[in-house]
Protein backbone atom coordinates (compact mmCIF):
# COMPACT_ATOMS: atom_id res chain seq x y z
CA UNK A 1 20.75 -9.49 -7.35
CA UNK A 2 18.38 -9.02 -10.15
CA UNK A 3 19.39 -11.88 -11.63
CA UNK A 4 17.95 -13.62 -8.78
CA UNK A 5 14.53 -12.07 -8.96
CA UNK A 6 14.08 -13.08 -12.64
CA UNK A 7 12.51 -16.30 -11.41
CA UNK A 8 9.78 -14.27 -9.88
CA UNK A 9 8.91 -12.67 -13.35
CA UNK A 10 6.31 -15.88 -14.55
CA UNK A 11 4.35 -15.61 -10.68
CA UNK A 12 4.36 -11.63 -11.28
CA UNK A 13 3.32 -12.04 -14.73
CA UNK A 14 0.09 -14.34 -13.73
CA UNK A 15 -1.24 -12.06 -11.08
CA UNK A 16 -0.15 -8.35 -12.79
CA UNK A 17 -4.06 -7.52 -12.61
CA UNK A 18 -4.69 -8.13 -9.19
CA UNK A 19 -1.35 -6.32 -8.11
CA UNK A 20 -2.42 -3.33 -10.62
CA UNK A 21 -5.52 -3.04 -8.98
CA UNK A 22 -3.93 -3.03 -5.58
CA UNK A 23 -1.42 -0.42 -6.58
CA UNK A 24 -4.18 1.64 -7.85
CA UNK A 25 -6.24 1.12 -4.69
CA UNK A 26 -3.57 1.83 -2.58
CA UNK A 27 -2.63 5.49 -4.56
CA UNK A 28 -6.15 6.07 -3.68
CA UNK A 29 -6.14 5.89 -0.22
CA UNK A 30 -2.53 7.56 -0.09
CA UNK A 31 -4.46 10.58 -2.15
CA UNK A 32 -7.56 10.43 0.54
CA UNK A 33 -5.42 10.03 3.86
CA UNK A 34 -4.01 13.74 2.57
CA UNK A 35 -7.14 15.19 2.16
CA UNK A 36 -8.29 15.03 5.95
CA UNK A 37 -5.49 17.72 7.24
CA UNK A 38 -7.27 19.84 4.29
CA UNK A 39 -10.71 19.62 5.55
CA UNK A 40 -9.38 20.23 9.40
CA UNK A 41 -7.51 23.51 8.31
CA UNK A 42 -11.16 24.65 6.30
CA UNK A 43 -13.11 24.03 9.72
CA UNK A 44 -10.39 25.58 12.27
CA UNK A 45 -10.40 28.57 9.27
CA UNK A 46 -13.93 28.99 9.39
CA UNK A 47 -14.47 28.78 13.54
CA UNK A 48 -11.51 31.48 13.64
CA UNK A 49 -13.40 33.84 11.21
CA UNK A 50 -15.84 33.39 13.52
CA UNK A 51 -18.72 31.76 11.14
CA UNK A 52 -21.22 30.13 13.03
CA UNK A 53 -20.86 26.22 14.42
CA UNK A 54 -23.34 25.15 12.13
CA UNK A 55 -21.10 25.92 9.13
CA UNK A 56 -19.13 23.26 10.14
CA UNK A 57 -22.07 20.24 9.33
CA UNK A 58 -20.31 20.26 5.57
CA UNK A 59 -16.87 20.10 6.52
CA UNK A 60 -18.28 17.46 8.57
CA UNK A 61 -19.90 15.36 5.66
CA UNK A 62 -17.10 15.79 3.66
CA UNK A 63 -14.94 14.00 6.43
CA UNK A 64 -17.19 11.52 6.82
CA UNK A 65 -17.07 10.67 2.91
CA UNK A 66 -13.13 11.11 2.61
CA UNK A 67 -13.10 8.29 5.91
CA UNK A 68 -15.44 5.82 4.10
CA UNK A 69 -13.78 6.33 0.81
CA UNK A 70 -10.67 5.96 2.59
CA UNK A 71 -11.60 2.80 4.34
CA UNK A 72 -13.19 1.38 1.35
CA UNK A 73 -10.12 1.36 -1.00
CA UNK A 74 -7.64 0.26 2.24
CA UNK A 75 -9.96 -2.42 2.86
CA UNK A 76 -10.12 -3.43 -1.45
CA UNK A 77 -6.20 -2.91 -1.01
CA UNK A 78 -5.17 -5.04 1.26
CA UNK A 79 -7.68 -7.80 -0.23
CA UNK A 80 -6.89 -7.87 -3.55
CA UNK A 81 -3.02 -8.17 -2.45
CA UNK A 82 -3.26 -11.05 -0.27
């Protein structure tokens, strides 16, 4: 079967940057998409030790900046693939 794929080498070859970057943008948003059940357990932590709403507002930012980051690389991802 590998055998088979060798003609694919050349095309792979010629676009190795573009499928590096990718990969790396894709590891990225893999690494971000686990941060957000982090940041959930910090607030539901901090409401159950019974700190005010308002310490929330940084949890909240930080959620907020994971989601952009997130949607940035997903978004460089899937163009740089195609």
């Amino acid at each position: 079967m590998l055998r088979n794929l060798r003609a694919l080498i050349p095309y792979l070859l010629r676009y190795r940057w573009s499928y590096t970057a990718g990969f790396a943008a894709l590891l990225l948003k893999t690494v971000l998409t686990a941060a957000f059940p982090i940041f959930i357990k910090q607030a539901v932590d901090s409401l159950a030790a019974g700190q005010p709403a308002s310490a929330l507002w940084p949890i909240i930012g930080a959620l907020l900046g994971v989601a952009a980051a997130k949607s940035f690389f997903q978004f460089w991802m899937r163009w740089i693939i195609s």
